[in-house]
C-alpha atoms as a PDB file:
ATOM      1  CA  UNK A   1     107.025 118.149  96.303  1.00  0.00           C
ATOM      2  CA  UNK A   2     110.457 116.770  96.298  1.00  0.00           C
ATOM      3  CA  UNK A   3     110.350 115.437  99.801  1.00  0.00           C
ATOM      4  CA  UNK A   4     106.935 113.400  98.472  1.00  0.00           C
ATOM      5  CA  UNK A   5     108.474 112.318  95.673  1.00  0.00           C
ATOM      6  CA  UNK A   6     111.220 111.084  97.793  1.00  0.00           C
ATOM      7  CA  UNK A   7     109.469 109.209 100.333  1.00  0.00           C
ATOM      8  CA  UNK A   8     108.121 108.064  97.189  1.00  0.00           C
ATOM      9  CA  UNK A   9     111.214 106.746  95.690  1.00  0.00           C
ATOM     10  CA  UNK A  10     112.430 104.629  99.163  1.00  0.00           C
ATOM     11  CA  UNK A  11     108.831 103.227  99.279  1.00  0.00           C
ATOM     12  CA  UNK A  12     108.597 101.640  96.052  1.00  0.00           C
ATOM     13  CA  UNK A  13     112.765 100.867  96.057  1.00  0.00           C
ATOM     14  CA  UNK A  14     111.913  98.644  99.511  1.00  0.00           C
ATOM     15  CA  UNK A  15     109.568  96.974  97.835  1.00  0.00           C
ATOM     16  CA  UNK A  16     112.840  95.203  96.545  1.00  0.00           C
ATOM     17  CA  UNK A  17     114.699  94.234  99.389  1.00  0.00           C
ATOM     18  CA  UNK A  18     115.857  91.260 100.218  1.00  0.00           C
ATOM     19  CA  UNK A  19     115.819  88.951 103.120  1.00  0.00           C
ATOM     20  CA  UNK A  20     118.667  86.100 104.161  1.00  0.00           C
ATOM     21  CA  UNK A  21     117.286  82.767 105.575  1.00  0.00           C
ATOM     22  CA  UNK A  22     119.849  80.690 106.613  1.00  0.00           C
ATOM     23  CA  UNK A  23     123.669  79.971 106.413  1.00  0.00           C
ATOM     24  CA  UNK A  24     124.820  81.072 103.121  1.00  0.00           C
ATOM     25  CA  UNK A  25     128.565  80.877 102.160  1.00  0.00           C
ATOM     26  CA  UNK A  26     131.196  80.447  99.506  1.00  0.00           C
ATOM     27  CA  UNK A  27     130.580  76.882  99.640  1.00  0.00           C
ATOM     28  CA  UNK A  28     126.801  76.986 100.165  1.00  0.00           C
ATOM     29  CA  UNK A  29     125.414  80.157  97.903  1.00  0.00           C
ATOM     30  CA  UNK A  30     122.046  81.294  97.915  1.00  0.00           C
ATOM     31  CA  UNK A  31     118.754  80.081  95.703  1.00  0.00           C
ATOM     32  CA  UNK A  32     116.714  83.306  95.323  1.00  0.00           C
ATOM     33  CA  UNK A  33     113.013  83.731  95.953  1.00  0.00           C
ATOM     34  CA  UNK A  34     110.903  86.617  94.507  1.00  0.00           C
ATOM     35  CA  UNK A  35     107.461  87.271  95.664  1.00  0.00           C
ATOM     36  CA  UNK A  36     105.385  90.599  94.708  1.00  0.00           C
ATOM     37  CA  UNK A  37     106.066  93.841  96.557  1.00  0.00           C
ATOM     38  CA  UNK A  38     102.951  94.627  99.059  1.00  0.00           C
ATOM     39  CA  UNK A  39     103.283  98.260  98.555  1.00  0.00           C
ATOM     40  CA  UNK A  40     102.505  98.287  94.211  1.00  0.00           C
ATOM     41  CA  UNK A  41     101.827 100.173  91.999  1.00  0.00           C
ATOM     42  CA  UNK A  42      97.834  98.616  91.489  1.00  0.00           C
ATOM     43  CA  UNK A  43      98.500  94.930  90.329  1.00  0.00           C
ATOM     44  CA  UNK A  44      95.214  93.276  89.913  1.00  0.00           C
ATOM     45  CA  UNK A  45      96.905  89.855  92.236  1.00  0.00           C
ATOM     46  CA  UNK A  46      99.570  90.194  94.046  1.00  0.00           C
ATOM     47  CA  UNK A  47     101.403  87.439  96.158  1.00  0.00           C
ATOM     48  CA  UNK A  48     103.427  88.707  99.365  1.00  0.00           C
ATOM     49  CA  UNK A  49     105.916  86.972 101.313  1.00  0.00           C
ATOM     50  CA  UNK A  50     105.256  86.745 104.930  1.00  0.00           C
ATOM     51  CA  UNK A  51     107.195  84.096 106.912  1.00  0.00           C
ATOM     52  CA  UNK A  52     110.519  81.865 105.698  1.00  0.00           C
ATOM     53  CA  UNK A  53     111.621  78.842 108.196  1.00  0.00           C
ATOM     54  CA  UNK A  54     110.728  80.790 111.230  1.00  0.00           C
ATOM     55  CA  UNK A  55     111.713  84.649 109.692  1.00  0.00           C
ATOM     56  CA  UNK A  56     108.933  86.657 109.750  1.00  0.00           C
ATOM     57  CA  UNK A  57     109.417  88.988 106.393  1.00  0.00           C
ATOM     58  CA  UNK A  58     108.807  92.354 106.875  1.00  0.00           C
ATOM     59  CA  UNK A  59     106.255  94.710 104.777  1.00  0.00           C
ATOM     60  CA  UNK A  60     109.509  96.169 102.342  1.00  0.00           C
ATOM     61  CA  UNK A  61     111.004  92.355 101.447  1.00  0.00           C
ATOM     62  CA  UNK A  62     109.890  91.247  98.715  1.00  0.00           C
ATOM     63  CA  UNK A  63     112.598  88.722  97.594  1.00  0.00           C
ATOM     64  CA  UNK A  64     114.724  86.463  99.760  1.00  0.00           C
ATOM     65  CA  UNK A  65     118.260  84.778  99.396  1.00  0.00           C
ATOM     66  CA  UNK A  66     118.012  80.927 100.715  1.00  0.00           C
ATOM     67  CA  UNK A  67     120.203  78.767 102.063  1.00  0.00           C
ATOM     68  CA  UNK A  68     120.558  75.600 100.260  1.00  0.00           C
ATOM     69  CA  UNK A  69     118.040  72.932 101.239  1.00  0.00           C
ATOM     70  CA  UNK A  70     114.002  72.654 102.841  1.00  0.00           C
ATOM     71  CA  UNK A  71     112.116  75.926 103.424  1.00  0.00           C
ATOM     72  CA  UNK A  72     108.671  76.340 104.350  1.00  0.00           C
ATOM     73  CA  UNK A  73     107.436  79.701 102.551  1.00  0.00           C
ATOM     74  CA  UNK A  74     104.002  81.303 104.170  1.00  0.00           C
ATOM     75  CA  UNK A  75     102.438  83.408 101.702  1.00  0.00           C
ATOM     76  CA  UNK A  76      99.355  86.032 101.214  1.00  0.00           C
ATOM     77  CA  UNK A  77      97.694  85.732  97.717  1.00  0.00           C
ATOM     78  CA  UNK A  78      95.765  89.038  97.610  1.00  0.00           C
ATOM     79  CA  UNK A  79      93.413  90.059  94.930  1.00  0.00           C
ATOM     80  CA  UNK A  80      92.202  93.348  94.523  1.00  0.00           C
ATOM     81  CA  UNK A  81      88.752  93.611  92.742  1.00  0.00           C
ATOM     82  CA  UNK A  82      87.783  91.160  95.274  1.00  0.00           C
ATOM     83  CA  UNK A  83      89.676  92.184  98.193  1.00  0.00           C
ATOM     84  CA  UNK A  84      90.325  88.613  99.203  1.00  0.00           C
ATOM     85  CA  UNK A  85      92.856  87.699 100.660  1.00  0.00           C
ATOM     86  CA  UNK A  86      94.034  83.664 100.560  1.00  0.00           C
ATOM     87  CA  UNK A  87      97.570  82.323 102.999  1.00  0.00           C
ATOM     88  CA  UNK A  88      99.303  79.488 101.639  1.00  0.00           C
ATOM     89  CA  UNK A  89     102.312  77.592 102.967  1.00  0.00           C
ATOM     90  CA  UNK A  90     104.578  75.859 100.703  1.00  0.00           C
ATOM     91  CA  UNK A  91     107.916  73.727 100.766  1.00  0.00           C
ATOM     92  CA  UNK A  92     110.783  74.592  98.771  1.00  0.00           C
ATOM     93  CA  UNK A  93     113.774  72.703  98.178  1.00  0.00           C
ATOM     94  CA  UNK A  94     116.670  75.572  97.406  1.00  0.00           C
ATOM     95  CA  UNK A  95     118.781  74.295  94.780  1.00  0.00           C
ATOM     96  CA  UNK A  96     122.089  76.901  94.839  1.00  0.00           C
ATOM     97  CA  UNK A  97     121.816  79.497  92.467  1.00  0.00           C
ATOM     98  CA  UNK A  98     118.242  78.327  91.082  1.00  0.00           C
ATOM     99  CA  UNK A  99     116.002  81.176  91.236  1.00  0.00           C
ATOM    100  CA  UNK A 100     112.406  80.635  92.154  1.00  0.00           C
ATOM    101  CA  UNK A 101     109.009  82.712  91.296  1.00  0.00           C
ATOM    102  CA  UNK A 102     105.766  83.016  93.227  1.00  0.00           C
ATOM    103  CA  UNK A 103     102.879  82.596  90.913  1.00  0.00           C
ATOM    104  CA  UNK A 104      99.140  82.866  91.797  1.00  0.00           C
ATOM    105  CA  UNK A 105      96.311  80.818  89.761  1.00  0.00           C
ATOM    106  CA  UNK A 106      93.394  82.478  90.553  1.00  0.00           C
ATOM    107  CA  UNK A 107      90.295  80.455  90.782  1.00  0.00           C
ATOM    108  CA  UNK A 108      87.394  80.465  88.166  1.00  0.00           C
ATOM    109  CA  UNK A 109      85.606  83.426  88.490  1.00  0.00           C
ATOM    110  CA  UNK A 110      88.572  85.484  89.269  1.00  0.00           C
ATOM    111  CA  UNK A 111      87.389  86.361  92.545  1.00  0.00           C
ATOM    112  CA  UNK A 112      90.315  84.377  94.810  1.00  0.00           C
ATOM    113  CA  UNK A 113      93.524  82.899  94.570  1.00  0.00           C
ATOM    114  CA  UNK A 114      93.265  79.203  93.801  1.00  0.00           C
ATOM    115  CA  UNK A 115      96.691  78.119  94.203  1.00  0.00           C
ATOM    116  CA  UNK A 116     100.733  79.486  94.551  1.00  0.00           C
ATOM    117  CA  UNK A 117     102.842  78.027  92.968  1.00  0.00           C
ATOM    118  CA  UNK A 118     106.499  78.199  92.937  1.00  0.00           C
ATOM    119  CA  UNK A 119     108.321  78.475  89.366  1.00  0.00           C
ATOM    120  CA  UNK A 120     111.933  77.493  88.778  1.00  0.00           C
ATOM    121  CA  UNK A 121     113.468  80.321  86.489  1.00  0.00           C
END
């Protein structure tokens, strides 16, 4: 029991990890980007991070420290009741120490993603 409630603990605490895209110094600190974790705990729409620039992100990553500057995002809307699954790419302009949030809009219906969009927080 404690060794499944373990693997348990690291599965959902990777679901928070965080990925570096570019140079990202004293002089140039990081935006951040969070997306949804792909491993949840049920959420009805979920949007997962998949590529940054030319990083592919990893399953765990959900979040993502940028570089100042242009990124190209590639993301997988998912919705569950439907099982669809929708891949947008975006641009984002990392502002240093902005923090950004993936948002879905699903489409009427509720059966697909409609749009991402990217919120400035």
């Amino acid at each position: 029991m404690k060794a499944v409630l373990g693997v348990l603990g690291l599965t959902l605490c990777a679901g928070c990890a965080s990925v570096d895209v570019g140079e990202i110094t004293a002089t140039a600190p990081a935006a951040y980007l969070s997306a949804d974790p792909r491993f949840n705990a049920g959420l009805p729409v979920t949007v997962a991070l998949r590529k940054i620039d030319s990083i592919e992100v990893g399953p765990f990553y959900s979040r993502a420290r940028l570089a100042p500057g242009d990124h190209r995002v590639l993301v997988d809307c998912n919705v569950v009741a439907s099982q669809s699954t929708v891949r947008f790419e975006l641009d984002i302009n990392a502002v240093p120490g902005k923090h950004y949030r993936l948002v879905a809009d699903l489409a009427p219906g509720n059966q697909h993603c409609d749009v991402v969009r990217v919120e400035s927080r």
